[in-house]
C-alpha atoms as a PDB file:
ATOM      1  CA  UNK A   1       6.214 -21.022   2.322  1.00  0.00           C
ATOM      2  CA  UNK A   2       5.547 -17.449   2.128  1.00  0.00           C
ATOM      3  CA  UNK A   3       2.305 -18.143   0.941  1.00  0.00           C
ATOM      4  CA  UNK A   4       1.224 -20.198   3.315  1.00  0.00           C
ATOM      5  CA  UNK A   5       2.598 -17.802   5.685  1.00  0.00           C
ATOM      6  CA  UNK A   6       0.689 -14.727   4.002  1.00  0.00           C
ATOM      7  CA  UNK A   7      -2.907 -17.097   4.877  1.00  0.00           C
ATOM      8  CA  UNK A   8      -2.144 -17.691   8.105  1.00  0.00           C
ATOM      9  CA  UNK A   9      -1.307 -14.118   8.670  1.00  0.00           C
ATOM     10  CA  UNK A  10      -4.353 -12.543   7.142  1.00  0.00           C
ATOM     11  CA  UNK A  11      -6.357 -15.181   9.258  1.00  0.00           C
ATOM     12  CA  UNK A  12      -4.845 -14.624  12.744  1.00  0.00           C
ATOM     13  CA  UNK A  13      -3.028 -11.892  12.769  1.00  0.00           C
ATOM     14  CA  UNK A  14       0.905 -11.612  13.523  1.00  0.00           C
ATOM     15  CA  UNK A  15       0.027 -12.614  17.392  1.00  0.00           C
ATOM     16  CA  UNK A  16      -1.802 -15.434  16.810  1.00  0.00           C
ATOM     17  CA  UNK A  17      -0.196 -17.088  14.235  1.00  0.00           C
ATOM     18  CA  UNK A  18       1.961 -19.985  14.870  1.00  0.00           C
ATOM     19  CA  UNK A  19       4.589 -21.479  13.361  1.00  0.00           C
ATOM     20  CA  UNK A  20       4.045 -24.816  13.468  1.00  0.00           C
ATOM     21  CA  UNK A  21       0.564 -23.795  11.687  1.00  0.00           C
ATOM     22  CA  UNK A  22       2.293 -22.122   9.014  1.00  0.00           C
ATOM     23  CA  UNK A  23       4.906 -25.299   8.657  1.00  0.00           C
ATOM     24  CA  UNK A  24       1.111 -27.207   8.089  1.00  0.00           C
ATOM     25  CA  UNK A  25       0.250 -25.227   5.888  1.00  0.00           C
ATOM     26  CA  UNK A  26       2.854 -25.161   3.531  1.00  0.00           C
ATOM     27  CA  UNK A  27       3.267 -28.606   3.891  1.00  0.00           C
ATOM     28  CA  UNK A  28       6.677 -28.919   5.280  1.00  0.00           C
ATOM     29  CA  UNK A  29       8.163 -29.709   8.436  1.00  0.00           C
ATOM     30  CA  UNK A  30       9.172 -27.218  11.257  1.00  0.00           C
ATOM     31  CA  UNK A  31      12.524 -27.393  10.651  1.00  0.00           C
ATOM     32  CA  UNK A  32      13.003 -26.818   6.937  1.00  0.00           C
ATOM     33  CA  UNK A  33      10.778 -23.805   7.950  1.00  0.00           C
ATOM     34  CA  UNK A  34      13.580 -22.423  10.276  1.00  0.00           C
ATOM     35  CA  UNK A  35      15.904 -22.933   7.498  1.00  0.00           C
ATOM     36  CA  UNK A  36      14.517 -20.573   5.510  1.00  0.00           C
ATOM     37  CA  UNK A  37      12.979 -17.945   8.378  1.00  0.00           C
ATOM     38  CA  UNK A  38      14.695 -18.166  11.724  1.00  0.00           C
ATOM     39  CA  UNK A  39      11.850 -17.236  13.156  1.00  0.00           C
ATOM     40  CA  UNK A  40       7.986 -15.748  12.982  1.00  0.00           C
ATOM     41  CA  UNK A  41       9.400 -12.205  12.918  1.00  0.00           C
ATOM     42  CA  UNK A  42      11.708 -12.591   9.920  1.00  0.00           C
ATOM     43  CA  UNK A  43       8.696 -14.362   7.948  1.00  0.00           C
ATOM     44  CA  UNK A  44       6.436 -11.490   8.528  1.00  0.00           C
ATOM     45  CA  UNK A  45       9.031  -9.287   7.308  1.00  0.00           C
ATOM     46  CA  UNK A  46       9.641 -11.128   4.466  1.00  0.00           C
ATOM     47  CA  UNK A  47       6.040 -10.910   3.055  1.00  0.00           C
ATOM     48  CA  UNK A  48       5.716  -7.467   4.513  1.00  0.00           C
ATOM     49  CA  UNK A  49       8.531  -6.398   2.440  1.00  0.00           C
ATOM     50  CA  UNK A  50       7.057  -8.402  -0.120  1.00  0.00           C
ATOM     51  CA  UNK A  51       3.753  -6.690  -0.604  1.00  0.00           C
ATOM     52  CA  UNK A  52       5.439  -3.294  -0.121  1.00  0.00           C
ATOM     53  CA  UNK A  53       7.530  -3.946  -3.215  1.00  0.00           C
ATOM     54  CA  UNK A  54       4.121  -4.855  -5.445  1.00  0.00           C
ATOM     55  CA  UNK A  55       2.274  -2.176  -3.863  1.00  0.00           C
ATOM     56  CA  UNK A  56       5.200   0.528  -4.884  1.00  0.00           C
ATOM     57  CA  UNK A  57       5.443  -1.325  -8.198  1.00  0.00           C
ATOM     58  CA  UNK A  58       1.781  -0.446  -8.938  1.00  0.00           C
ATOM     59  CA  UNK A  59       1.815   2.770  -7.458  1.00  0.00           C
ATOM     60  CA  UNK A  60       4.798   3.441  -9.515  1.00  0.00           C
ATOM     61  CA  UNK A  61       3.968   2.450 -12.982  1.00  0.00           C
ATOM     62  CA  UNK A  62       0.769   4.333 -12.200  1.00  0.00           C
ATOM     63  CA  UNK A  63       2.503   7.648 -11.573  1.00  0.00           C
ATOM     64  CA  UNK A  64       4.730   6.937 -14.571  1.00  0.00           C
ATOM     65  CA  UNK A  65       1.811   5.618 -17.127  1.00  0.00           C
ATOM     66  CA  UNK A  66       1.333   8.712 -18.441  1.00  0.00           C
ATOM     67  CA  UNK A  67       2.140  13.183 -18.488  1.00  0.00           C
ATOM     68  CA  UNK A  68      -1.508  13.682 -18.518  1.00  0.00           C
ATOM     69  CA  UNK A  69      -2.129  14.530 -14.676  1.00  0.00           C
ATOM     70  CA  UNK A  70      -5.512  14.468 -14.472  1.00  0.00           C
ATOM     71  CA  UNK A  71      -4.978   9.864 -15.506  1.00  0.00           C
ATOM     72  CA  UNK A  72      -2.412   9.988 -13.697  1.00  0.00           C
ATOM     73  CA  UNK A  73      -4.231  11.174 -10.574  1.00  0.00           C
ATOM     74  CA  UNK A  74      -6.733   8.826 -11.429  1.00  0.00           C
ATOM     75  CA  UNK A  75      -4.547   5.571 -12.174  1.00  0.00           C
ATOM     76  CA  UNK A  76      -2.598   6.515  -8.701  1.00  0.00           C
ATOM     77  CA  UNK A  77      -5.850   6.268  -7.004  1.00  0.00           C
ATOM     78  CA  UNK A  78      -6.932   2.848  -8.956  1.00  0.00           C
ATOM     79  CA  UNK A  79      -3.633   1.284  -7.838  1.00  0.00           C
ATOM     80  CA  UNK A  80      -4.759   1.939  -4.214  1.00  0.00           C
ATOM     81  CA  UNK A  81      -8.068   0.386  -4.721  1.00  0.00           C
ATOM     82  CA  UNK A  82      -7.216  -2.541  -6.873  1.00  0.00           C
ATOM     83  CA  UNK A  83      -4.552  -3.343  -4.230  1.00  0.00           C
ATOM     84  CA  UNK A  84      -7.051  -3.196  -1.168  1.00  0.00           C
ATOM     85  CA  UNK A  85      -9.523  -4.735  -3.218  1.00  0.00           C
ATOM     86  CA  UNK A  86      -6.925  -8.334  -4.038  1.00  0.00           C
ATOM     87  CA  UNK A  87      -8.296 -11.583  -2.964  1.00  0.00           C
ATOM     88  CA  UNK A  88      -5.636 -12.308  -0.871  1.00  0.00           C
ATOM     89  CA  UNK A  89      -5.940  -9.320   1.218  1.00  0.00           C
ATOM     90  CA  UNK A  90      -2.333  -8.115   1.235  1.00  0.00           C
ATOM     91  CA  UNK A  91      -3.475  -5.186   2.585  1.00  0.00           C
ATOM     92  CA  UNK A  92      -4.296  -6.638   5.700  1.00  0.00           C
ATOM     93  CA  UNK A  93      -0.818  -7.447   6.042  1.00  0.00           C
ATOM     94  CA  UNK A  94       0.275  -3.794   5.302  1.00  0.00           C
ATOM     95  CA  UNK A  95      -1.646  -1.003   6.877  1.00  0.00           C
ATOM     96  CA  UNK A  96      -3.849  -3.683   9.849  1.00  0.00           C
ATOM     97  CA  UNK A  97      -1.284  -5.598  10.867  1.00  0.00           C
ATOM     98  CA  UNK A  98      -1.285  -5.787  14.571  1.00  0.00           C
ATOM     99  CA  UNK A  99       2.805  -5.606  14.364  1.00  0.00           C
ATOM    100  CA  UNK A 100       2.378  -2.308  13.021  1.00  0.00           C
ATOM    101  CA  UNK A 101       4.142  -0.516  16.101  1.00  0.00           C
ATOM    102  CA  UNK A 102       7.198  -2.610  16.079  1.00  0.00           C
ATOM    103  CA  UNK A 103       9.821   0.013  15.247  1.00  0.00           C
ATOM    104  CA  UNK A 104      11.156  -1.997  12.087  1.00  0.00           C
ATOM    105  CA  UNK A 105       7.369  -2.721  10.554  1.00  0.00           C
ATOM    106  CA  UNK A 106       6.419   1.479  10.839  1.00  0.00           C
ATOM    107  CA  UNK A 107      10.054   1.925   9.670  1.00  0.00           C
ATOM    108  CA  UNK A 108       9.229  -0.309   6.682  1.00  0.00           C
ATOM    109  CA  UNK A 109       6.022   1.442   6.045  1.00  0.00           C
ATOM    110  CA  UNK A 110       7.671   4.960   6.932  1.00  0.00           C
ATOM    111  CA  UNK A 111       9.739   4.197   4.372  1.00  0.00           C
ATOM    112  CA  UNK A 112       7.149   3.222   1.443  1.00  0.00           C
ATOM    113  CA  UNK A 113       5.148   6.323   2.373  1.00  0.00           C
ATOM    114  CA  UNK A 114       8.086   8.604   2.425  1.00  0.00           C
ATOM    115  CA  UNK A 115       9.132   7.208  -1.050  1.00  0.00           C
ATOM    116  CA  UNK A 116       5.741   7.064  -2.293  1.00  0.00           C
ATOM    117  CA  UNK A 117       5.219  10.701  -1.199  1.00  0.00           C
ATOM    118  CA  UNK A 118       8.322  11.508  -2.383  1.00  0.00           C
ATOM    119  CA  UNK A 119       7.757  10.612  -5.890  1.00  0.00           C
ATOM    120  CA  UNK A 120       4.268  12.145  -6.353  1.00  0.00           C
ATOM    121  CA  UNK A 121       5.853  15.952  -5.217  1.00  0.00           C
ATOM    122  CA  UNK A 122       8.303  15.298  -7.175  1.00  0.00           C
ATOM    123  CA  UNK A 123       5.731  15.487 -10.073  1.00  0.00           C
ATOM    124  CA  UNK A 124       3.658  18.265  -8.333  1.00  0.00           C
ATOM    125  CA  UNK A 125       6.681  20.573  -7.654  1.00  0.00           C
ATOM    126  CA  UNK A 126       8.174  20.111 -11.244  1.00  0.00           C
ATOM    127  CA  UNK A 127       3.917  21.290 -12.502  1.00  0.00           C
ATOM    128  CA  UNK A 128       3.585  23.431  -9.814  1.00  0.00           C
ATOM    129  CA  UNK A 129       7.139  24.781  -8.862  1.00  0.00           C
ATOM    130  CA  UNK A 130       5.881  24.908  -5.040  1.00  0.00           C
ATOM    131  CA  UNK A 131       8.271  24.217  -2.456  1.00  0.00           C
ATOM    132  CA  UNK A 132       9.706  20.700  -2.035  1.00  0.00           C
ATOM    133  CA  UNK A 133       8.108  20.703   1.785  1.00  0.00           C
ATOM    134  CA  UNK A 134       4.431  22.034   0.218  1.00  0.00           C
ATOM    135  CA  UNK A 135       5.340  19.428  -2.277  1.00  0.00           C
ATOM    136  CA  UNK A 136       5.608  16.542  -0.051  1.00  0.00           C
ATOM    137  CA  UNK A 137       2.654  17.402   2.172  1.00  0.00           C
ATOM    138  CA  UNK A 138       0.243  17.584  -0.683  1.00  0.00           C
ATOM    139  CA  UNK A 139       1.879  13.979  -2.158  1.00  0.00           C
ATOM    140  CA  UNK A 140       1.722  12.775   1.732  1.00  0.00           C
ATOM    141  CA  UNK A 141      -2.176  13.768   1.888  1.00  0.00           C
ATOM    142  CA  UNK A 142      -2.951  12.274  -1.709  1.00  0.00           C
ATOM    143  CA  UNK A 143      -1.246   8.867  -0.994  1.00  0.00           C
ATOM    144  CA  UNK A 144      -3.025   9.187   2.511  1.00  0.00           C
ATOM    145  CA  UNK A 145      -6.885  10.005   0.944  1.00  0.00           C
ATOM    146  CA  UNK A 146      -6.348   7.175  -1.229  1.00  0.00           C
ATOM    147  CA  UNK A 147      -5.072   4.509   1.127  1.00  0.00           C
ATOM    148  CA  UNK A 148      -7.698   5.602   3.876  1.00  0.00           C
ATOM    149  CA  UNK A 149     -10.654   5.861   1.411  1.00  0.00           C
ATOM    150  CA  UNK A 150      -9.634   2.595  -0.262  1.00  0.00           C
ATOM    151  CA  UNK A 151      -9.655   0.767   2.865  1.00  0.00           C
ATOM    152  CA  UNK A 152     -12.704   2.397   4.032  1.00  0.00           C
ATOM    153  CA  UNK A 153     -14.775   1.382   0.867  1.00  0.00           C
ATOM    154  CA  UNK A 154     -13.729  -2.416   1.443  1.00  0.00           C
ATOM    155  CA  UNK A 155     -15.176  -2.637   4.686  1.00  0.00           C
ATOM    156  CA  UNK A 156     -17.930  -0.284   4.357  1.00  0.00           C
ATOM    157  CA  UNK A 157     -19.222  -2.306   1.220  1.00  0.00           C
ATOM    158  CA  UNK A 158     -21.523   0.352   0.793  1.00  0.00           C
ATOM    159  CA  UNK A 159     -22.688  -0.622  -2.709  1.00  0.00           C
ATOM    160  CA  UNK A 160     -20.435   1.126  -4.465  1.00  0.00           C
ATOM    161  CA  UNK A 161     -18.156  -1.256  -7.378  1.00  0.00           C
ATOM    162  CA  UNK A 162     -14.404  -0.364  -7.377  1.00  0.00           C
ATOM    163  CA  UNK A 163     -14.407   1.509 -10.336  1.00  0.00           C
ATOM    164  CA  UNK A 164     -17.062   3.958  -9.129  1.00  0.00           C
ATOM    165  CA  UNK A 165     -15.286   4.468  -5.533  1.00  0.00           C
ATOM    166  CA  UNK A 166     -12.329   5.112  -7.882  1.00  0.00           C
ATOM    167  CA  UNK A 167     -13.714   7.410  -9.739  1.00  0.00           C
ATOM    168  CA  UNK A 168     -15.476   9.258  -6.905  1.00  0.00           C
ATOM    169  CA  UNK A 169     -11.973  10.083  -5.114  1.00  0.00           C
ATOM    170  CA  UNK A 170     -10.259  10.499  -7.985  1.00  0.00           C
ATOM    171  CA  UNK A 171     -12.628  13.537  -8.902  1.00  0.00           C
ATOM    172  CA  UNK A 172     -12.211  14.708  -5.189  1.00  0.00           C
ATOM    173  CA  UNK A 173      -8.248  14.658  -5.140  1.00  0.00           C
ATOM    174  CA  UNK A 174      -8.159  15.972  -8.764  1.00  0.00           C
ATOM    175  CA  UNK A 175     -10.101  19.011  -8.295  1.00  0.00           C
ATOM    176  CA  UNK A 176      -8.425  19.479  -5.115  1.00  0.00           C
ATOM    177  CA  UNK A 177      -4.954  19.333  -6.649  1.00  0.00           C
ATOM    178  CA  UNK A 178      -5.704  20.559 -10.170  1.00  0.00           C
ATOM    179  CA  UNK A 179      -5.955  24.090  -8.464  1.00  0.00           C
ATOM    180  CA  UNK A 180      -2.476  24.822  -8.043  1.00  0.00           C
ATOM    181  CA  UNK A 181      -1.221  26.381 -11.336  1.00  0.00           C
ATOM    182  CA  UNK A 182       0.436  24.658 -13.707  1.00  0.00           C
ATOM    183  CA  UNK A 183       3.783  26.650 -14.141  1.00  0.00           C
ATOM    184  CA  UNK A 184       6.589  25.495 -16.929  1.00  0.00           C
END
């Protein structure tokens, strides 16, 4: 169900899906639908949620894959692009969703950036032993340069394969953020 949900999601939006389209496409009645979601809202929650917790997972165990910060600037960034770059364009669902100003969607995504930010100062003020506010901006404009520039490069198209879009931003954050001394 959620996956039929998730296509009919990406193709028309929160607003113009319907349920009984979703029920269709996952091939069960209206009904058993309800029994499971009581209604759109919850459903879009559910796979919002959903993607969150895979995106954080691969943001995670890309901040964690290694003490060498200069890959692990550069596997944060990849985990961006290879999510904004999945077939079933999750993303969509995340960051152009036109629910995205219903108070419990941005609190969702508040959330996820707040944690997400949270975990890359962490790193930065435990190398860099800068304030836990300069901390978080820095880890708030890294997650935000990839995010932005990830989902700029998907619908720009501008010739450029992931893995050199990647690499391009990667080099831009890294020098950017390998300039704060490294203090143990």
């Amino acid at each position: 169900m959620l996956q039929a949900a998730h296509e009919v999601f990406v193709a028309n939006g929160y607003h113009g899906a319907a349920m009984d389209e979703i029920a269709e496409t996952a091939r069960v009645s209206k009904p058993v639908l309800y029994q499971h979601f009581p209604g759109k809202r919850e459903l879009y929650l559910a796979l919002l949620d959903n993607h969150l917790e895979t995106l954080t997972a691969m943001l995670m165990a890309a901040l964690n894959s290694t003490t060498d910060n200069k890959l692990r600037v550069h596997a944060t960034m990849d985990a961006y692009y290879r999510f904004i770059a999945q077939e079933s364009q999750a993303h969509r669902l995340v960051f152009e969703s036109d629910l995205n100003n219903d108070p419990e969607v941005s609190g969702r995504l508040e959330d996820f950036n707040a944690q997400l930010a949270s975990a890359i100062a962490s790193v930065i003020a435990e190398e860099t032993k800068l304030s836990d506010g300069e901390a978080t901006l820095l880890g708030r404009s890294l997650a935000g340069m990839a995010q932005i520039s990830a989902r700029y490069w998907l619908q720009a198209s501008g010739g450029l394969d992931r893995e050199a879009a990647v690499d391009l931003i990667y080099r831009l954050a890294w020098r950017g953020i390998s300039r704060f001394p490294k203090e143990t």
